[in-house]
C-alpha atoms as a PDB file:
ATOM      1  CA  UNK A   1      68.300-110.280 -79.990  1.00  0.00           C
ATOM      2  CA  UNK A   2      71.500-110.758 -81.382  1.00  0.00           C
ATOM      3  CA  UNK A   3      70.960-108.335 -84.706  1.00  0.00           C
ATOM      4  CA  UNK A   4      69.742-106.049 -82.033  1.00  0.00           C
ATOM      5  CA  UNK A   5      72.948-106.195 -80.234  1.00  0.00           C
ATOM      6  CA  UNK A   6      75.068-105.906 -83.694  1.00  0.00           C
ATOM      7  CA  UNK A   7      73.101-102.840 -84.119  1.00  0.00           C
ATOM      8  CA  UNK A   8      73.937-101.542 -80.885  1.00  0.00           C
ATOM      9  CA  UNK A   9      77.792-102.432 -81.040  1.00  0.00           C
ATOM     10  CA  UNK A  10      77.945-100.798 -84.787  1.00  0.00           C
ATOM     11  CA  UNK A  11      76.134 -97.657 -83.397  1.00  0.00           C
ATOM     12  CA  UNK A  12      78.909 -97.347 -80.172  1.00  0.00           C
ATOM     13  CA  UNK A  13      82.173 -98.066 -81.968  1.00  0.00           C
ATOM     14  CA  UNK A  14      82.146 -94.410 -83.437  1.00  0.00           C
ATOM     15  CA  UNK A  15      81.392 -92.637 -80.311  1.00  0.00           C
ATOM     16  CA  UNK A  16      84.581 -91.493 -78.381  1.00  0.00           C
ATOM     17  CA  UNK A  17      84.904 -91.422 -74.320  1.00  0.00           C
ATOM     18  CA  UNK A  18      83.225 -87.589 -74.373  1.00  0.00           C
ATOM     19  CA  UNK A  19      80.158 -88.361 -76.691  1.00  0.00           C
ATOM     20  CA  UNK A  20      76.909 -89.043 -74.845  1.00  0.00           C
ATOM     21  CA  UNK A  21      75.018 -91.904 -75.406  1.00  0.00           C
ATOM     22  CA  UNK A  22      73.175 -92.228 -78.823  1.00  0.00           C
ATOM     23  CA  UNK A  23      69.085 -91.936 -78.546  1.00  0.00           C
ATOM     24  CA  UNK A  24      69.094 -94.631 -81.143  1.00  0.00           C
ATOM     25  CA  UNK A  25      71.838 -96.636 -79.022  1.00  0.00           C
ATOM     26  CA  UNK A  26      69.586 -96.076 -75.801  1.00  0.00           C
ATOM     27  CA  UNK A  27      66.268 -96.937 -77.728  1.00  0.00           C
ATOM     28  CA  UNK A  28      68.192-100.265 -79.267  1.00  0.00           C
ATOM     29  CA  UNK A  29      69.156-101.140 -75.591  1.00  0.00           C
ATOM     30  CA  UNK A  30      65.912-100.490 -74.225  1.00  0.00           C
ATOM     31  CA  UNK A  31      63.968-102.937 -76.384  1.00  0.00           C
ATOM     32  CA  UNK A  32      66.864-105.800 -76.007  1.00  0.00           C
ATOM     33  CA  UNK A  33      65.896-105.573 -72.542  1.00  0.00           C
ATOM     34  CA  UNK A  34      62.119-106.099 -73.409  1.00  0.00           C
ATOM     35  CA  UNK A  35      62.692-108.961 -75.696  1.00  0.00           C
ATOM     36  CA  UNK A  36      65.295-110.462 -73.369  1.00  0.00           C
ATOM     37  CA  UNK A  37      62.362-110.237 -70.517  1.00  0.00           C
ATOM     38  CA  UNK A  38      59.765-111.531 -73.074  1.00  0.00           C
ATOM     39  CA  UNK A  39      62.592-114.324 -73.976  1.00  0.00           C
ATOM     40  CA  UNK A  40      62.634-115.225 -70.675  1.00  0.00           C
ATOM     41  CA  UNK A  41      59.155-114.923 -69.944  1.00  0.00           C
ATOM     42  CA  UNK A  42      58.377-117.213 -72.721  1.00  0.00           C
ATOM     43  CA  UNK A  43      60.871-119.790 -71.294  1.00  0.00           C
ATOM     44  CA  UNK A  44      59.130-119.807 -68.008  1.00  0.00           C
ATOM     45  CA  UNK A  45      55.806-120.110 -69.883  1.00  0.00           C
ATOM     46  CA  UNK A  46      57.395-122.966 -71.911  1.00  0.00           C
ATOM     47  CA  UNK A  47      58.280-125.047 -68.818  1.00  0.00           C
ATOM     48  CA  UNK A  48      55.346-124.025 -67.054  1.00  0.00           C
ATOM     49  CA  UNK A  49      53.508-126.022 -70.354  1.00  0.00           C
ATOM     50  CA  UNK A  50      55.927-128.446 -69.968  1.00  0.00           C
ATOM     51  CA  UNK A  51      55.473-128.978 -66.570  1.00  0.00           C
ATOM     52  CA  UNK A  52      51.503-129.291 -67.351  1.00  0.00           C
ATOM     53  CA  UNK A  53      51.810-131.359 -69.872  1.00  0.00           C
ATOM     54  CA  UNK A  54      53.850-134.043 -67.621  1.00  0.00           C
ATOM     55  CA  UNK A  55      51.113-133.559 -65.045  1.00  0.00           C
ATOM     56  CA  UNK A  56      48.410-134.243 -67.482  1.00  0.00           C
ATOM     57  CA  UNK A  57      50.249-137.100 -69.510  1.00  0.00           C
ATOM     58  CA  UNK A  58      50.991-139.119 -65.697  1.00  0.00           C
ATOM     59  CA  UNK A  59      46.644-138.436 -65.106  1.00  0.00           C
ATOM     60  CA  UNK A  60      46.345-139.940 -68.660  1.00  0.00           C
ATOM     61  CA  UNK A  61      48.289-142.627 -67.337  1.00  0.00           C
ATOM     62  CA  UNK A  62      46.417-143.516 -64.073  1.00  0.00           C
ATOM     63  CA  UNK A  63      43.069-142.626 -65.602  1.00  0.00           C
ATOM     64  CA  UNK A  64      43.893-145.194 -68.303  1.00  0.00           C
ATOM     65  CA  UNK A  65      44.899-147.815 -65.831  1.00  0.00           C
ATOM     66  CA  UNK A  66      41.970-147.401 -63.789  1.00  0.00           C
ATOM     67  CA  UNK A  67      40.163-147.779 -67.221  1.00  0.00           C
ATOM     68  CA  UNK A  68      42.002-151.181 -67.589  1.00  0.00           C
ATOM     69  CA  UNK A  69      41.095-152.117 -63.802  1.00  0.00           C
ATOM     70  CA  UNK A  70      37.354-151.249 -64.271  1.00  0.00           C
ATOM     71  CA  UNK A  71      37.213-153.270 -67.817  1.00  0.00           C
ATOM     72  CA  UNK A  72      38.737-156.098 -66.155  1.00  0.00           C
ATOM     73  CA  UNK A  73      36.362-155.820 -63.238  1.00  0.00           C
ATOM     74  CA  UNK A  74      33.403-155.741 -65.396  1.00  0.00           C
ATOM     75  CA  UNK A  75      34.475-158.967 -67.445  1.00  0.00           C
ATOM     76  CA  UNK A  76      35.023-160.607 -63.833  1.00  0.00           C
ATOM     77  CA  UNK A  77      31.638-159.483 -62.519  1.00  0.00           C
ATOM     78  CA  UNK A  78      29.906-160.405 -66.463  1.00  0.00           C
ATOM     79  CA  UNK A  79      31.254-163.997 -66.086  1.00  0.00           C
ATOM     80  CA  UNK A  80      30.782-164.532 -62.296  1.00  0.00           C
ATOM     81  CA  UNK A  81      27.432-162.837 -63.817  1.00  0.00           C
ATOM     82  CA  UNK A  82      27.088-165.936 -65.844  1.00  0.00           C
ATOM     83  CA  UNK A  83      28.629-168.562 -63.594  1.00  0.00           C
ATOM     84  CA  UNK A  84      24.969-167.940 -61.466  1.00  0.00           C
ATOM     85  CA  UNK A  85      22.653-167.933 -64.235  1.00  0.00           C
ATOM     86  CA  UNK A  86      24.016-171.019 -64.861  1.00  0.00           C
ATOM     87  CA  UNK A  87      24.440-172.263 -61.648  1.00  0.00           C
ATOM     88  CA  UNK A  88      20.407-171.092 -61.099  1.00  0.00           C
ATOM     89  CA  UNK A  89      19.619-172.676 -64.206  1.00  0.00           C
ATOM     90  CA  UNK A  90      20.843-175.973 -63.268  1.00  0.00           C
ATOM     91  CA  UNK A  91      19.024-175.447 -59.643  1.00  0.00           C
ATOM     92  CA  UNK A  92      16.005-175.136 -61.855  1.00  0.00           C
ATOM     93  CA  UNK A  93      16.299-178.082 -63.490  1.00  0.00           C
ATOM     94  CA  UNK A  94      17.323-180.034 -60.226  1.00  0.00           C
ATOM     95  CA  UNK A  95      14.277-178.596 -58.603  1.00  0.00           C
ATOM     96  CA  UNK A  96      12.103-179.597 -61.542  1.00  0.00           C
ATOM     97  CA  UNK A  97      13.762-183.198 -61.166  1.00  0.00           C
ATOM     98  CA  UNK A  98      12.922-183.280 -57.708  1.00  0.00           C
ATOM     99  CA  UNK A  99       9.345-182.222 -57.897  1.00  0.00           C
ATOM    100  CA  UNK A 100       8.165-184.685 -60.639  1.00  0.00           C
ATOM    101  CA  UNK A 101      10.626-187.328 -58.608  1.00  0.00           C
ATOM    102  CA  UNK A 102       8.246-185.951 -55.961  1.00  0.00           C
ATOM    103  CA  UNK A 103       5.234-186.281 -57.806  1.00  0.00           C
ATOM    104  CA  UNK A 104       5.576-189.294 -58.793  1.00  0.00           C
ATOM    105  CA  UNK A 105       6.256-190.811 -55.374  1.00  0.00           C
ATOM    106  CA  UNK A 106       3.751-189.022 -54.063  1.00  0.00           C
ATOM    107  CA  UNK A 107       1.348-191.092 -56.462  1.00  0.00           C
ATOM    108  CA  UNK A 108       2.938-194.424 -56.233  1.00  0.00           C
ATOM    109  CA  UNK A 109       2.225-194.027 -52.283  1.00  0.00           C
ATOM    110  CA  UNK A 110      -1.488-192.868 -52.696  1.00  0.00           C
ATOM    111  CA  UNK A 111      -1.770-195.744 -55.258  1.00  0.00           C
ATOM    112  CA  UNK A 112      -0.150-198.382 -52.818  1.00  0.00           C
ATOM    113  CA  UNK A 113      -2.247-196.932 -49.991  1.00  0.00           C
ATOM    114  CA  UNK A 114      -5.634-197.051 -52.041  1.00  0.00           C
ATOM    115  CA  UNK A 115      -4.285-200.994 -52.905  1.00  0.00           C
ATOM    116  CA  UNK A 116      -4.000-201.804 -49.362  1.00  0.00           C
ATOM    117  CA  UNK A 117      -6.742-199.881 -47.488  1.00  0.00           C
ATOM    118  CA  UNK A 118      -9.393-202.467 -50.066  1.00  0.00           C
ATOM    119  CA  UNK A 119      -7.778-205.610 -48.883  1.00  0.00           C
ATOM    120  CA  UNK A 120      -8.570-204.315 -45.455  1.00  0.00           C
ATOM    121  CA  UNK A 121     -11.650-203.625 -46.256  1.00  0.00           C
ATOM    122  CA  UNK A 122     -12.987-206.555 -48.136  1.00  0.00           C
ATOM    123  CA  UNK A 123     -11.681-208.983 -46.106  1.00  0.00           C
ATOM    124  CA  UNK A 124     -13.601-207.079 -43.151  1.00  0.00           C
ATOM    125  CA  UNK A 125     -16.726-207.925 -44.348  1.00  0.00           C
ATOM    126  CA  UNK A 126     -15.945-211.132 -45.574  1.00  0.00           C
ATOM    127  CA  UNK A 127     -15.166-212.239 -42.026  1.00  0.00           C
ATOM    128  CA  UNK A 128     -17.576-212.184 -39.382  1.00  0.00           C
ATOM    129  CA  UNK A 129     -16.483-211.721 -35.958  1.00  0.00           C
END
C-alpha cells in the first residue's frame, strides 16, 4: 500500500491545476482502495480468529477441568469401589465364623441333649414305680 501510494504521488506531482486526472493515477487509486478494504477485511478476519481462538482455548480450559473432576471422581468411586469389596469380604469371613461358631454349637447341644435324654431313660427302667 505504501509503494502504491509513492506511485501515485510520483505520477501527480507533474500534473498542473488544468490537467485531468491520469488513467494510470485513477487505476493506482482504485486498487489502493481494494487492498486497503482487503487490509481491513483481513484485520476483521484476524480478530474474528482471534476472538475464536480465545473462545476455544477458555472450552479447552473447562473441558480439561471437567476432565480433572471426572478422573478424580472415578479414583473416589474405584476406592470407595474397594473399601466394599473389602468391607464384603470381611462380612464373608465373619459370616463363615459365625456359621461354623454355629455349627458347632449346634452339635455340642444335640450331643448334650443325646447325653441327657439316656440318663432319663435308663434310670426309667431301672426304677419301678
Amino acid at each position: 500500500m505504501g509503494r502504491l501510494r509513492a506511485e501515485i504521488a510520483a505520477l501527480q506531482e507533474p500534473e498542473g491545476p488544468d490537467t485531468g486526472a491520469d488513467p494510470r493515477v485513477v487505476c493506482l487509486e482504485s486498487r489502493l482502495r481494494q487492498q486497503e478494504a482487503d487490509f481491513r477485511n483481513l484485520e476483521a478476519r484476524f480478530d474474528q480468529a482471534v476472538s475464536e481462538r480465545d473462545v476455544l482455548q477458555d472450552q479447552s480450559d473447562h473441558l480439561a477441568e471437567e476432565m480433572r473432576l471426572a478422573g478424580d471422581e472415578i479414583k473416589q468411586l474405584q476406592e470407595d469401589r474397594n473399601d466394599l469389596d473389602r468391607a464384603r469380604e470381611n462380612a464373608e469371613y465373619e459370616l463363615l465364623l459365625t456359621e461354623t461358631s454355629l455349627a458347632r454349637a449346634t452339635e455340642t447341644l444335640q450331643q448334650a441333649e443325646s447325653q441327657s435324654a439316656r440318663p432319663v431313660e435308663t434310670s426309667g427302667e431301672a426304677s419301678p414305680i
